[in-house]
C-alpha atoms as a PDB file:
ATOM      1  CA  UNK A   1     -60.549  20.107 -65.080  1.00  0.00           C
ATOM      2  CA  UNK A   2     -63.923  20.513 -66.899  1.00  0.00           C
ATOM      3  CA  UNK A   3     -62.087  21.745 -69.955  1.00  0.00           C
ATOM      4  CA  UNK A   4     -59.956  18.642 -70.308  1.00  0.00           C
ATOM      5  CA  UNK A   5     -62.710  16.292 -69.943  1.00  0.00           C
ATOM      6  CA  UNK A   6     -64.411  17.855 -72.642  1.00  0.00           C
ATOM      7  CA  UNK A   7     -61.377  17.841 -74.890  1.00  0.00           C
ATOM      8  CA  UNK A   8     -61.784  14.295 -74.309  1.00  0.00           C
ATOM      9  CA  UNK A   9     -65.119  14.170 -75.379  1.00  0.00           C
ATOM     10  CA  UNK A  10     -64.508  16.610 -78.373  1.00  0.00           C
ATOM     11  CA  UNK A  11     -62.580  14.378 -79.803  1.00  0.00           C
ATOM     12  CA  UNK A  12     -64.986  11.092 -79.653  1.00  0.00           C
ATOM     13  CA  UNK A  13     -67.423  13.590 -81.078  1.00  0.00           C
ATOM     14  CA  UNK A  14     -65.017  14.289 -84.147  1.00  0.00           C
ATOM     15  CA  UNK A  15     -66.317  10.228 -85.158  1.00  0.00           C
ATOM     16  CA  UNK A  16     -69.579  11.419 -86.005  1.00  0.00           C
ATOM     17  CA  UNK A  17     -68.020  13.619 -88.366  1.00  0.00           C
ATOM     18  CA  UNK A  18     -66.140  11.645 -90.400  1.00  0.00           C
ATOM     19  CA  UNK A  19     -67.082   7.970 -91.988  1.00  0.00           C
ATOM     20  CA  UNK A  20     -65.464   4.818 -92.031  1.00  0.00           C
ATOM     21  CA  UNK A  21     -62.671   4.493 -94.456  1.00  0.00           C
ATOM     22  CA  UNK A  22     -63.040   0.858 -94.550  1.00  0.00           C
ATOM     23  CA  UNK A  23     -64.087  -2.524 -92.924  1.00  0.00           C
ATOM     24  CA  UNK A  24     -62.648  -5.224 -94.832  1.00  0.00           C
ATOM     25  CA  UNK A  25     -60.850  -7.199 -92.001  1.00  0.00           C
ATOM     26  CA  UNK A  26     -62.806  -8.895 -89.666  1.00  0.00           C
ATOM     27  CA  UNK A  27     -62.131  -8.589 -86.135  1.00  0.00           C
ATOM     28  CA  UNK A  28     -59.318 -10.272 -85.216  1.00  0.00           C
ATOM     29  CA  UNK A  29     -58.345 -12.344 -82.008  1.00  0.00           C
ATOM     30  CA  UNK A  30     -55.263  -9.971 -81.559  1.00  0.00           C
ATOM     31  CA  UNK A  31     -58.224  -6.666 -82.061  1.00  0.00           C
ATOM     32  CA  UNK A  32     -60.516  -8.358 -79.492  1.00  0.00           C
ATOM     33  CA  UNK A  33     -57.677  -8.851 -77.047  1.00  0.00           C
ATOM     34  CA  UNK A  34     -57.109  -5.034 -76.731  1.00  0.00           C
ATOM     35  CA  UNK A  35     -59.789  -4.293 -74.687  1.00  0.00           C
ATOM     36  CA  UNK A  36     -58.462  -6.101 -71.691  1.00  0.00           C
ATOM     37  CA  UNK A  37     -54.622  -5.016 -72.481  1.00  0.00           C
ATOM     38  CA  UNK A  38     -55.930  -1.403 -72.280  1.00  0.00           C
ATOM     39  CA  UNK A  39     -57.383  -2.116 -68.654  1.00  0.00           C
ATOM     40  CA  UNK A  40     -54.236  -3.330 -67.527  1.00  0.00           C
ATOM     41  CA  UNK A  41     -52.444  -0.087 -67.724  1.00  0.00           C
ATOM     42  CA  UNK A  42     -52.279   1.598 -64.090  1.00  0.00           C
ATOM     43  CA  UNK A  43     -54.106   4.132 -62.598  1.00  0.00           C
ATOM     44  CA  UNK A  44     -50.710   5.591 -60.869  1.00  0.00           C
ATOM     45  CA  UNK A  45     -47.681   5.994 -63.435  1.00  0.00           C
ATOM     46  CA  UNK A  46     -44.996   7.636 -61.448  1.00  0.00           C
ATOM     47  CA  UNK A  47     -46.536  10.437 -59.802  1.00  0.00           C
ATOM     48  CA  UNK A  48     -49.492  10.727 -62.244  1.00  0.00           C
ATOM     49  CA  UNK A  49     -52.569   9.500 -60.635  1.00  0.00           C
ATOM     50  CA  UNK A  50     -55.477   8.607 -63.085  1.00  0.00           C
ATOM     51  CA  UNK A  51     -58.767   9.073 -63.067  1.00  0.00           C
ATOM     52  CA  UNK A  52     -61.636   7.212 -65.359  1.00  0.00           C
ATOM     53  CA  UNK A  53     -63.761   9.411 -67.844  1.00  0.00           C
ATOM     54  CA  UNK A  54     -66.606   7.849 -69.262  1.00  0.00           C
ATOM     55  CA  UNK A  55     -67.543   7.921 -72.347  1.00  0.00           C
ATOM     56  CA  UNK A  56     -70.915   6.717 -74.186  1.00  0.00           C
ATOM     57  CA  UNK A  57     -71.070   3.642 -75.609  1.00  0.00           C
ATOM     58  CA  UNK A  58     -72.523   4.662 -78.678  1.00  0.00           C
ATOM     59  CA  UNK A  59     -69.836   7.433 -79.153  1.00  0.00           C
ATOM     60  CA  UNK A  60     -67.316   4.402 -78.944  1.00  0.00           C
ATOM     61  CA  UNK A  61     -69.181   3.197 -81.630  1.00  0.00           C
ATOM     62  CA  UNK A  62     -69.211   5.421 -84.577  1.00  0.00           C
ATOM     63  CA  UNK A  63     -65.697   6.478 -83.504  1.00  0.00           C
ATOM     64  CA  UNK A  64     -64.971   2.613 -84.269  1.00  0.00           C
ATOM     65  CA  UNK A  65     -63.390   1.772 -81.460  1.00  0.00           C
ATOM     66  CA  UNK A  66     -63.028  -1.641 -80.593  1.00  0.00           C
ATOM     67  CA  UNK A  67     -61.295  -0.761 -77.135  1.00  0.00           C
ATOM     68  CA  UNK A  68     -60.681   2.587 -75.369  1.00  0.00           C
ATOM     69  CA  UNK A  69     -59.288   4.322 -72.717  1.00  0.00           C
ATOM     70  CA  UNK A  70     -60.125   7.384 -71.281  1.00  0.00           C
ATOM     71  CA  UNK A  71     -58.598   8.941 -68.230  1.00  0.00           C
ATOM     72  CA  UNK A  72     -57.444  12.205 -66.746  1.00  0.00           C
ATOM     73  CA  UNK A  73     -54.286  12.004 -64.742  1.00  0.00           C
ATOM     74  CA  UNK A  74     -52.927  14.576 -62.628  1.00  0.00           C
ATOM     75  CA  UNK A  75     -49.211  14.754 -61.099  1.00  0.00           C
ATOM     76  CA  UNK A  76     -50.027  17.290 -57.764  1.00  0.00           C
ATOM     77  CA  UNK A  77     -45.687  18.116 -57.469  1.00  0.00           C
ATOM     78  CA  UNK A  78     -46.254  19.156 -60.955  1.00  0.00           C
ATOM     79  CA  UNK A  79     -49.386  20.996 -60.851  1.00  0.00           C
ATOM     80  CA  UNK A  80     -50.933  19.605 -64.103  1.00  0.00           C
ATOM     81  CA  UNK A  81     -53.098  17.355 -65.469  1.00  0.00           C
ATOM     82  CA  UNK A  82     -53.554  16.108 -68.482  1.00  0.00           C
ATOM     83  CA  UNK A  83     -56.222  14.062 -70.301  1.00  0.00           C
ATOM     84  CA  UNK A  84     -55.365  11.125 -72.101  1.00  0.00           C
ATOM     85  CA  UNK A  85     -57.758   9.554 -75.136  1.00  0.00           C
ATOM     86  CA  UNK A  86     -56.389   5.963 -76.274  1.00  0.00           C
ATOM     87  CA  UNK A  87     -58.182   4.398 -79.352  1.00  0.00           C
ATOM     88  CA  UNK A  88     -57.966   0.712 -80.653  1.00  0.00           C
ATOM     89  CA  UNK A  89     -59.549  -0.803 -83.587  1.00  0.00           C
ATOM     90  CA  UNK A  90     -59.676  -1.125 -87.444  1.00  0.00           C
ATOM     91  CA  UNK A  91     -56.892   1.200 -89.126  1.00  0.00           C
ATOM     92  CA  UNK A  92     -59.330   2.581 -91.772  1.00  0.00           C
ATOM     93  CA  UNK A  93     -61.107   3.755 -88.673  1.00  0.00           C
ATOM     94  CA  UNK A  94     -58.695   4.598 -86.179  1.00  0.00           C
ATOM     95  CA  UNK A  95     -56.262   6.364 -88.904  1.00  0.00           C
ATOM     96  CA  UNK A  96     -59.120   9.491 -88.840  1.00  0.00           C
ATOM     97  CA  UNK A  97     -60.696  11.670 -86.631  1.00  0.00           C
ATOM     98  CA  UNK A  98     -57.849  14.150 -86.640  1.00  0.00           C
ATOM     99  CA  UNK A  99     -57.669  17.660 -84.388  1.00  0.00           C
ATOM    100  CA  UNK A 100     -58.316  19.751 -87.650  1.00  0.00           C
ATOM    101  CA  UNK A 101     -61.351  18.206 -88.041  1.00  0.00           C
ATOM    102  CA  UNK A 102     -63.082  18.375 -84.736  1.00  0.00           C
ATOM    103  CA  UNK A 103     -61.406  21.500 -82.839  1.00  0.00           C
ATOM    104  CA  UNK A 104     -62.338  23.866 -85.254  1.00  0.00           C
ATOM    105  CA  UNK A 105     -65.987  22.789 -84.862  1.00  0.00           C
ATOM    106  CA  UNK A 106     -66.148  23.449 -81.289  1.00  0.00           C
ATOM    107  CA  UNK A 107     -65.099  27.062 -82.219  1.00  0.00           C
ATOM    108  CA  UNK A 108     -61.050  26.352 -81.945  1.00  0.00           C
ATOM    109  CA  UNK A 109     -58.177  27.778 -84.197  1.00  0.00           C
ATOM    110  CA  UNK A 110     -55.041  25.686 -84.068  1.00  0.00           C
ATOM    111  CA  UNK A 111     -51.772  27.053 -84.805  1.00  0.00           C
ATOM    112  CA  UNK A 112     -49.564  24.909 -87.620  1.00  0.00           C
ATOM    113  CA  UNK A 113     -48.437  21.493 -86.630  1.00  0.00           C
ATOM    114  CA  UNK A 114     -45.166  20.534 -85.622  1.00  0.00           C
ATOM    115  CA  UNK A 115     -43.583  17.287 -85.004  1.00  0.00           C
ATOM    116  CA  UNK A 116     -42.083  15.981 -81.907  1.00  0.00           C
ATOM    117  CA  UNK A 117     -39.275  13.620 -81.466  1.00  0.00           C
ATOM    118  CA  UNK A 118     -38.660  11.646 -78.542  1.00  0.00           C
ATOM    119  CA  UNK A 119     -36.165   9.202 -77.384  1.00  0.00           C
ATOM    120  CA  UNK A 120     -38.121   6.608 -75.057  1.00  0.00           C
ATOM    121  CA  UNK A 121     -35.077   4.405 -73.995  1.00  0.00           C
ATOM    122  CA  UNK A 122     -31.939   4.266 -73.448  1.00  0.00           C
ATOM    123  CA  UNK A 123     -31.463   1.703 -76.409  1.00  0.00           C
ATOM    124  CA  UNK A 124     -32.027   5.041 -78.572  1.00  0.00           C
ATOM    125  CA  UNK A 125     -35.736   3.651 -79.572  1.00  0.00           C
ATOM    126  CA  UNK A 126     -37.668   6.953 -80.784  1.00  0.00           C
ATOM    127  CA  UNK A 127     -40.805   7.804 -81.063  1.00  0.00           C
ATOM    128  CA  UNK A 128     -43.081  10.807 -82.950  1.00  0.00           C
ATOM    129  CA  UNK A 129     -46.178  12.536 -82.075  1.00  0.00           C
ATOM    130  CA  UNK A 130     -47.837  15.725 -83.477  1.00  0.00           C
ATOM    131  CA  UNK A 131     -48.571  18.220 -81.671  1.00  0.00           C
ATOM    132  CA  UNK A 132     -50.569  21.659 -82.093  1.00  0.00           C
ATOM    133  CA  UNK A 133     -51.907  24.587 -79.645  1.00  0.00           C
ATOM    134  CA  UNK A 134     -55.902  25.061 -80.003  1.00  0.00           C
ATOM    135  CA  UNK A 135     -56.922  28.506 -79.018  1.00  0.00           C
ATOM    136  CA  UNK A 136     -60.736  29.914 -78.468  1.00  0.00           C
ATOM    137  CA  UNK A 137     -62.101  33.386 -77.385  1.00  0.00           C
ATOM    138  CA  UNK A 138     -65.233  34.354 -76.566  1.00  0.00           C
ATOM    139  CA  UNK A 139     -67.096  33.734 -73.029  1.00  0.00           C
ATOM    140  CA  UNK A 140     -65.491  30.453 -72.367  1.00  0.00           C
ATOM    141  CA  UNK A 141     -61.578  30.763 -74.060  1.00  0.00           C
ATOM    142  CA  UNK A 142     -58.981  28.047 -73.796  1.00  0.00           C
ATOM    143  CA  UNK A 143     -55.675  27.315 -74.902  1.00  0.00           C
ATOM    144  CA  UNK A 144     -55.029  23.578 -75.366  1.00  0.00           C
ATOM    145  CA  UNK A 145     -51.874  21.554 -76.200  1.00  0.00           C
ATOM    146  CA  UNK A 146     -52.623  18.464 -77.609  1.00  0.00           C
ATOM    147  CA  UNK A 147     -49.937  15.958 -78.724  1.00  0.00           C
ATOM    148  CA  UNK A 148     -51.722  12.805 -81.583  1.00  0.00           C
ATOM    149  CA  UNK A 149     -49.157   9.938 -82.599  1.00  0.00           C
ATOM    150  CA  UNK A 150     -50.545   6.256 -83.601  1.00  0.00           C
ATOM    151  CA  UNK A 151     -49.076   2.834 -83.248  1.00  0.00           C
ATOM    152  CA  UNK A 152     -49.373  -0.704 -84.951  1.00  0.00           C
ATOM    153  CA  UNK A 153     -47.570  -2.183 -82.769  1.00  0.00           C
ATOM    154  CA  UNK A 154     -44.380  -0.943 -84.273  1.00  0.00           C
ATOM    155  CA  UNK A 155     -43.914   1.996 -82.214  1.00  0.00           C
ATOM    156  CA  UNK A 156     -45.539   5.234 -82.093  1.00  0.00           C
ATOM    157  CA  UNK A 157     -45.626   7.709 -85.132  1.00  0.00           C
ATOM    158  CA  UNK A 158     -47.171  10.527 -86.949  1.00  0.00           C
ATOM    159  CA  UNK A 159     -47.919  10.208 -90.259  1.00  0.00           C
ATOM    160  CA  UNK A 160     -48.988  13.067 -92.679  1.00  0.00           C
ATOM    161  CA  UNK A 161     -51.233  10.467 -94.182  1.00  0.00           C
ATOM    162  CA  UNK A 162     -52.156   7.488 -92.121  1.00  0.00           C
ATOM    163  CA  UNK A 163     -54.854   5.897 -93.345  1.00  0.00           C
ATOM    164  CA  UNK A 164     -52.283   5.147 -96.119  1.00  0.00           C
ATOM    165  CA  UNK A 165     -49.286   4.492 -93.724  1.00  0.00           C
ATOM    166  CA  UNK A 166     -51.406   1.793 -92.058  1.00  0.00           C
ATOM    167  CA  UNK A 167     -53.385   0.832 -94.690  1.00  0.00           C
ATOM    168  CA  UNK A 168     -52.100  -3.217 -94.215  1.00  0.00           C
ATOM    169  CA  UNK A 169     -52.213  -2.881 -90.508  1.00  0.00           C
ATOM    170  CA  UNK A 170     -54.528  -5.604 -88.955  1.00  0.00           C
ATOM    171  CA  UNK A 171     -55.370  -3.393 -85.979  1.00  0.00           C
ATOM    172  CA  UNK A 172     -54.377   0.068 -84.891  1.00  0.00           C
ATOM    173  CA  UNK A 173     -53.969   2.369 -81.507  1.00  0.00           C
ATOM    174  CA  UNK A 174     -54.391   6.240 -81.530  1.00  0.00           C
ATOM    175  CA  UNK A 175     -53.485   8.160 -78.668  1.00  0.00           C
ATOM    176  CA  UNK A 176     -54.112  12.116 -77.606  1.00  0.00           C
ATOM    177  CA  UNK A 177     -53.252  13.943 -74.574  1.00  0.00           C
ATOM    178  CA  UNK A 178     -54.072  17.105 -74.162  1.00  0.00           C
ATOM    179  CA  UNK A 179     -53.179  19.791 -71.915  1.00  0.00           C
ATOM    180  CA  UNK A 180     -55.428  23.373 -70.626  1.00  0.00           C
ATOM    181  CA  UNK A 181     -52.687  25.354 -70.469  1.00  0.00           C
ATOM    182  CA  UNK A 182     -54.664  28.675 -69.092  1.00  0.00           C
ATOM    183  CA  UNK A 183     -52.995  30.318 -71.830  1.00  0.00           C
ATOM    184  CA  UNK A 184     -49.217  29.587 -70.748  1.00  0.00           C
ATOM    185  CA  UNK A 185     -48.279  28.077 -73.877  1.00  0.00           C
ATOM    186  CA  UNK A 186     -44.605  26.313 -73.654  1.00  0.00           C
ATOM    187  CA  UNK A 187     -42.636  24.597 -75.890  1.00  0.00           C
ATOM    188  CA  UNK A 188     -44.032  21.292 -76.807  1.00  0.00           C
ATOM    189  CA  UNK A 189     -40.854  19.650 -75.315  1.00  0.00           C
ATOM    190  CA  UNK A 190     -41.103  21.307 -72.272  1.00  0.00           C
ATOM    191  CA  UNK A 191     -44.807  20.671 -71.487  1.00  0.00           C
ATOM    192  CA  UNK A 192     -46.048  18.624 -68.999  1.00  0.00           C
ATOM    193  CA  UNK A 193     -47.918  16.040 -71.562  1.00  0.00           C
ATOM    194  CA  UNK A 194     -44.372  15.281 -72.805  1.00  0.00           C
ATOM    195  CA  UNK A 195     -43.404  15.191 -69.295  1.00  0.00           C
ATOM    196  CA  UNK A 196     -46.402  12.642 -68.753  1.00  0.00           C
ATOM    197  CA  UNK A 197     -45.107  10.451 -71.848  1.00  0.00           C
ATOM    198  CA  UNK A 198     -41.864   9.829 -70.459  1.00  0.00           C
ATOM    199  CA  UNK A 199     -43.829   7.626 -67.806  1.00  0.00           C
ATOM    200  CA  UNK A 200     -46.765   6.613 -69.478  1.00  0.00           C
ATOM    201  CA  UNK A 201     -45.485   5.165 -73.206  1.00  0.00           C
ATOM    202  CA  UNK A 202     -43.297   2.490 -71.400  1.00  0.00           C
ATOM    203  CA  UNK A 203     -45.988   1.219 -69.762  1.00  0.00           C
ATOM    204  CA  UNK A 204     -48.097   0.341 -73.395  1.00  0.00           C
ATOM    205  CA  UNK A 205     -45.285  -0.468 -74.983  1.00  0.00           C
ATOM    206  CA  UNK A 206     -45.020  -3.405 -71.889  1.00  0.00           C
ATOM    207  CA  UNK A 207     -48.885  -3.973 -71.383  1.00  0.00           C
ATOM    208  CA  UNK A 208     -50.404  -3.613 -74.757  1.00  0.00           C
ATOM    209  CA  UNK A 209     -48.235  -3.571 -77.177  1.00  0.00           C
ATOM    210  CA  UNK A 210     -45.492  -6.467 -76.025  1.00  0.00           C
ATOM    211  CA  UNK A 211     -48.128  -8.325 -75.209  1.00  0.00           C
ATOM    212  CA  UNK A 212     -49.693  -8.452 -78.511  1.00  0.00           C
ATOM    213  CA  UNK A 213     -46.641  -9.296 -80.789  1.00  0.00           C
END
């Protein structure tokens, strides 16, 4: 449990790393209303029950995120739990802040990145996330699947190069989740953070994102 709040937290730390690409919109009403769509989303999704992490102010800040949410949910029948990192705000920011840049920082390796598919509805709407496994030895090893996709309100992708994929984009959401897997590493398909997205992405798609278009 420790471990996954940190990943949390390892990733708001990878916004001190890297600068702003750019600021040239001003916030928008649709960018302020985020904030109160991402409260909306439920603290039980199925049988995942959520819990708030909290994360500094200023650390919201020079990650440039207008709204966030931060939570660790755990499904007991499943015996996981998973932390969850949701980012909204301007795309130059948002479209950064990747896993190769912060993991290997905090003393991870990840192995290559793949891409996952997913079919979200029966209406054959898909979505795409990347995913990776971050491993670190030493005194305090861990084995971490994380799964990254962003979404303009057109549905949730994974760019090779966002910042220019989203470049017109007049705001944009990042999500993680990320997984301890005490070094049981699965198929990315057959993890429980794809398990969790099954329940969780219809929910934003029906509180934040159908709300804002």
């Amino acid at each position: 449990m420790i471990r996954i709040s940190a990943a949390v937290v390892l990733i708001v730390g990878a916004g001190l790393l890297c600068g702003a690409w750019t600021n040239r919109w001003h916030t928008s009403p649709a960018l302020a209303a985020l904030g109160a769509r991402f409260e909306s989303v439920p603290m039980v999704i199925g049988d995942w029950n959520g819990m708030n992490v909290e994360l500094p102010p200023k650390d919201r800040a020079m990650a440039g995120a207008v709204a966030c949410l931060a939570r660790r949910y755990s499904s007991p029948s499943r015996g996981a739990s998973v932390s969850v990192l949701l980012f909204g705000g301007l795309p130059g920011n948002i479209s950064v802040h990747t896993p190769d840049v912060c993991y290997p920082g905090a003393g991870y390796t990840l192995d290559s990145f793949s891409v996952l598919q997913r079919r979200d509805s029966p209406d054959d709407h898909r979505s795409e996330f990347r995913t990776a496994v971050a491993r670190r030895g030493g005194t305090s090893p861990s084995v971490l699947r994380i799964l990254w996709a962003w979404n303009a309100s057109k549905g949730w992708s994974a760019p090779e190069e966002p910042r220019w994929a989203f470049s017109d984009a007049r705001a944009l959401c990042k999500l993680y989740v990320v997984r301890e897997t005490a070094g049981v590493v699965v198929d990315a398909g057959d993890d429980p953070c794809n398990d969790f997205l099954s329940v969780f992405l219809p929910e934003l798609d029906r509180l934040v994102f159908t709300a804002a278009k």
